[in-house]
Protein backbone atom coordinates (compact mmCIF):
# COMPACT_ATOMS: atom_id res chain seq x y z
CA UNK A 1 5.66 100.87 96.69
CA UNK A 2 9.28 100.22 95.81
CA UNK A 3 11.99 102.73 94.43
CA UNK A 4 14.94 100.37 93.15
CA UNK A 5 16.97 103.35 92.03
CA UNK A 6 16.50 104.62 95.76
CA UNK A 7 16.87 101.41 97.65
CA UNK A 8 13.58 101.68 99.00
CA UNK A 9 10.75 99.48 99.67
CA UNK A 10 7.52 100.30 101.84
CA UNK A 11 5.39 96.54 102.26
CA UNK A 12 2.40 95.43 103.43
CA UNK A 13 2.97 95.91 106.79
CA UNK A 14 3.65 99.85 105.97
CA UNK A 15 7.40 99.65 107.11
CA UNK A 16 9.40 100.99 104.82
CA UNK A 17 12.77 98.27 104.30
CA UNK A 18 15.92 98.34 102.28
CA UNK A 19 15.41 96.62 98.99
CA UNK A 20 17.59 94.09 98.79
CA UNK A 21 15.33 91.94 101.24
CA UNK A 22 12.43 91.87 98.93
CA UNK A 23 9.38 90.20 100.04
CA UNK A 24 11.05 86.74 101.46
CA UNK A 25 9.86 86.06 105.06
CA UNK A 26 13.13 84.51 105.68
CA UNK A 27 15.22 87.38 103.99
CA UNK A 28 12.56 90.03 105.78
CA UNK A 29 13.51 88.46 109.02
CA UNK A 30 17.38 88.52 108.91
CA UNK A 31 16.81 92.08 107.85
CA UNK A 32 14.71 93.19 110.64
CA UNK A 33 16.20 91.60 113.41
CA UNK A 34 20.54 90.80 112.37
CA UNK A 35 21.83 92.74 109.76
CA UNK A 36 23.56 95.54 111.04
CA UNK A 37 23.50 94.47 115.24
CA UNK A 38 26.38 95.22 116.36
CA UNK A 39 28.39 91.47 117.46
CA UNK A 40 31.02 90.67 119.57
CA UNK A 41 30.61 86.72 119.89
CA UNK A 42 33.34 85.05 118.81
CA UNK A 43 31.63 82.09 117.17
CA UNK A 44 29.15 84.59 115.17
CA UNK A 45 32.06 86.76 113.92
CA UNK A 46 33.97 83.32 112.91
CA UNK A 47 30.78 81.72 111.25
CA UNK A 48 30.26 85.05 109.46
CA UNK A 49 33.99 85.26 108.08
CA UNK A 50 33.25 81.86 106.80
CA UNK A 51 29.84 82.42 105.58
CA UNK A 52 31.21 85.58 103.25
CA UNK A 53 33.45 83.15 101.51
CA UNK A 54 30.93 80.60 101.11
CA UNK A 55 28.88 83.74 99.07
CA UNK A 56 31.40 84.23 97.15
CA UNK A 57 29.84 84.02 93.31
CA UNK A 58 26.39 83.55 95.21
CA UNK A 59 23.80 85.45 96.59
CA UNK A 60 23.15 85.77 100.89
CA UNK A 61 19.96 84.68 100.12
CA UNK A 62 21.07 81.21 99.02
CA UNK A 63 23.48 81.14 101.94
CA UNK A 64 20.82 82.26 104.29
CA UNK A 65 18.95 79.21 103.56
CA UNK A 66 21.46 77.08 103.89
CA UNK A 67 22.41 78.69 107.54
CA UNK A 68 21.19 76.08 109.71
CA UNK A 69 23.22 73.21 107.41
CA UNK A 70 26.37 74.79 107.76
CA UNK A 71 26.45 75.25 111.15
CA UNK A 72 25.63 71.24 111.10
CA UNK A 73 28.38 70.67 108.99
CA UNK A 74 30.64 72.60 110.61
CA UNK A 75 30.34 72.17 114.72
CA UNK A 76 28.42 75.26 114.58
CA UNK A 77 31.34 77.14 113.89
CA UNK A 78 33.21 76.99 116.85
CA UNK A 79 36.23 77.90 115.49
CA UNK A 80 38.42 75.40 117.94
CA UNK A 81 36.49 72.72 116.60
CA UNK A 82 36.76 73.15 113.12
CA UNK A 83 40.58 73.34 113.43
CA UNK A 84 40.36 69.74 114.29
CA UNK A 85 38.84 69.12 110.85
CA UNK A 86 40.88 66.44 108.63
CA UNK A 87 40.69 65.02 105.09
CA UNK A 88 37.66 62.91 106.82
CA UNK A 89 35.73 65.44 107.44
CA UNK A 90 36.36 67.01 103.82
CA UNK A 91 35.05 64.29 102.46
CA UNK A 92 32.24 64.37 104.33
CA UNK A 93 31.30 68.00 103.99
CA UNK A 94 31.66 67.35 99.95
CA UNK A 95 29.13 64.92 100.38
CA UNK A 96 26.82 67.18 102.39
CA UNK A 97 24.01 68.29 99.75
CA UNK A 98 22.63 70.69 102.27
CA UNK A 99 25.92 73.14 101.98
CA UNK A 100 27.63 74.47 99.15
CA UNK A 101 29.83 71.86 97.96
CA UNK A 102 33.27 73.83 96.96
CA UNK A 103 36.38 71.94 98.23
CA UNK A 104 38.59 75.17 97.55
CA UNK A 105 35.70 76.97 100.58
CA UNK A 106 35.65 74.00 102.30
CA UNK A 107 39.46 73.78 102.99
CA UNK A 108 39.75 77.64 103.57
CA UNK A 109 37.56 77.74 106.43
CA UNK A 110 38.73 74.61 108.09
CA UNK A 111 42.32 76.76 107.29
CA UNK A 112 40.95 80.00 108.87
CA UNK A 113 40.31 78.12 111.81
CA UNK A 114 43.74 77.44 112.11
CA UNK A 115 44.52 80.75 111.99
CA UNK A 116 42.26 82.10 114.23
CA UNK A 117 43.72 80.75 117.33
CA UNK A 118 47.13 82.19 116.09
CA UNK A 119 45.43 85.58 115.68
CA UNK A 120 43.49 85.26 119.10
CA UNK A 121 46.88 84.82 120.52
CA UNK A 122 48.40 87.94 119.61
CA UNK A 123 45.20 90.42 119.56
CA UNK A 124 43.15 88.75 122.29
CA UNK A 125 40.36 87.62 120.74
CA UNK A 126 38.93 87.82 117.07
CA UNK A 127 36.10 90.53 118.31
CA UNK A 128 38.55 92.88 119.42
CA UNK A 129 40.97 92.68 116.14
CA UNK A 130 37.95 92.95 113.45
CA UNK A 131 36.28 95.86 115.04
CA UNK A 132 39.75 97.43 115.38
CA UNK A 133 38.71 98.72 111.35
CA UNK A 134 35.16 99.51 112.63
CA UNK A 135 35.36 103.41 111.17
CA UNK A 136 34.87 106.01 114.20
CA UNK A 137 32.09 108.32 111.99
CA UNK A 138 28.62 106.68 111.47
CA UNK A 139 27.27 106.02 108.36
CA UNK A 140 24.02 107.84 107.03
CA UNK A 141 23.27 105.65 103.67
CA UNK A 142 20.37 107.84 102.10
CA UNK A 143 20.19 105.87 98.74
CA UNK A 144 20.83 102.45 97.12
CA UNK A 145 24.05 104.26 95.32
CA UNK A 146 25.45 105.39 98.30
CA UNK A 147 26.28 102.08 99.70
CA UNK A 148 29.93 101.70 98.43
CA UNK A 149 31.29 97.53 98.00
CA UNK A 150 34.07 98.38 99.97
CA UNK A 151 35.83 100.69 101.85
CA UNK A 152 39.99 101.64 103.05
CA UNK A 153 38.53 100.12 106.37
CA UNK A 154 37.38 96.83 104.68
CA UNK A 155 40.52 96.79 102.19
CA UNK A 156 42.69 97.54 105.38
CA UNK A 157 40.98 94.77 107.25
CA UNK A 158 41.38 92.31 104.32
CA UNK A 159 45.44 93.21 104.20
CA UNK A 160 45.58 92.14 107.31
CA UNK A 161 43.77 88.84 107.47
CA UNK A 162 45.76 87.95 104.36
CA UNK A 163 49.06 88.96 105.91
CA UNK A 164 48.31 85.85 108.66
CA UNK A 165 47.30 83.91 106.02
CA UNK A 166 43.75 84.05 106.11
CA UNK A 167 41.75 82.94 102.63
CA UNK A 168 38.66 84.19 100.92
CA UNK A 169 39.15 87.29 102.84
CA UNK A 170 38.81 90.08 100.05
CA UNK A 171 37.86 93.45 100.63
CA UNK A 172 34.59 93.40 99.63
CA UNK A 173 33.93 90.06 101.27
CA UNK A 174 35.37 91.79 104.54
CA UNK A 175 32.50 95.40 103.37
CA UNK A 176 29.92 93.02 103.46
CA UNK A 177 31.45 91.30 107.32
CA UNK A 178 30.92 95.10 108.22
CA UNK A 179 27.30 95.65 107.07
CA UNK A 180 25.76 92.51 108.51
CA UNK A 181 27.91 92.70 111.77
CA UNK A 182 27.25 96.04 112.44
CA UNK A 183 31.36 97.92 112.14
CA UNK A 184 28.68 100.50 109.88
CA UNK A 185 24.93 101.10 109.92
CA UNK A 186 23.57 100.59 106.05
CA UNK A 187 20.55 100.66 106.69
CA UNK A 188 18.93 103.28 104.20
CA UNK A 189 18.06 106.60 106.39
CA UNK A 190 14.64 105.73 105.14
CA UNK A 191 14.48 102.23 106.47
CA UNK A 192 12.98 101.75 109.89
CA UNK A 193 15.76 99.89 111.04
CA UNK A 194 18.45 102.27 110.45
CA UNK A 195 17.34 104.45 113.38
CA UNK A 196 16.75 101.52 115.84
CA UNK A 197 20.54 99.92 115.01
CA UNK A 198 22.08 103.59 115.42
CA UNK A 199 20.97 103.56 118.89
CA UNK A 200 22.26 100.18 119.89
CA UNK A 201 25.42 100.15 121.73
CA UNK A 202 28.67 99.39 120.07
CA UNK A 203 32.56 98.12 121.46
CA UNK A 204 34.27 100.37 122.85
């Protein structure tokens, strides 16, 4: 039984889910087990910053599936790495049919990298500057319209990444860094996950 207009979805296996995961085993998965876990690793919260740009125009889904190519592509993220990147390894990530092909991406993340070591620098590490905006008052998402696209945190957030010259760092990009890293809990109120990620620990 599914409720779009509540965000709801109760499968097969009689757990009720948010919707947007559908029926996809691999979408089903990243829903029950990452989206919303709290992370401090510095490499996920890099690879997700670049991921979010990648989506841009796209859905996660098609992203999601090309996960384990990107972090191929791209030294598996590790953001000291990838600032190495030169116009070699542009051309070869153009030629990569497993990723999303968009030089303007490309470059940005190979940029970000770049940055990052300039923003570790001054805040310490990348963990400890994004959930800076982490708001202090959970979130209790009981329907599909309650989830906003973005939020003063995100927009906040997104100001500042710009302001060190990140790219493909917009506020709603930055909402949806928040969902999936666990800075908020949207999990629908109905979905069995939400209470299982409110009662996992969080930074300090």
């Amino acid at each position: 039984m599914t409720s779009r207009a509540a965000g709801q979805s109760l499968q097969e296996d009689g757990r009720m889910r948010c919707w947007w995961c559908g029926e996809d085993p691999l979408y089903r998965h990243y829903h029950d087990t990452e989206w919303g876990v709290p992370v401090v690793s510095e490499q996920r919260l890099f690879e997700k910053l670049a991921l979010e740009g990648f989506q841009a125009g796209l859905s996660w889904i098609t992203i999601l599936r090309k996960r384990d190519a990107f972090r191929r592509a791209f030294a598996a993220f590790d953001p000291e790495r990838v600032a190495r990147f030169g116009a070699r390894d542009v051309r070869r990530l153009l030629a990569d049919t497993g990723i999303v092909r968009h030089r303007g991406k490309i470059e940005a993340v190979i940029h970000n990298a770049r940055r990052y070591a300039e923003l570790v620098d001054e805040r310490g590490s990348l963990a400890e500057f994004l959930w800076g905006f982490a708001p202090a008052a959970a979130s209790a998402r009981r329907s599909r319209a309650g989830i906003p696209t973005s939020t003063v945190g995100s927009a906040a957030l997104s100001k500042a990444l710009k302001q060190r010259g990140w790219k493909f760092v917009g506020p709603t990009t930055m909402y949806a860094l928040f969902q999936a890293m666990g800075l908020v809990n949207d999990h629908l109120t109905s979905c069995f996950r939400h209470a299982e990620v409110a009662a996992l620990p969080r930074p300090r």
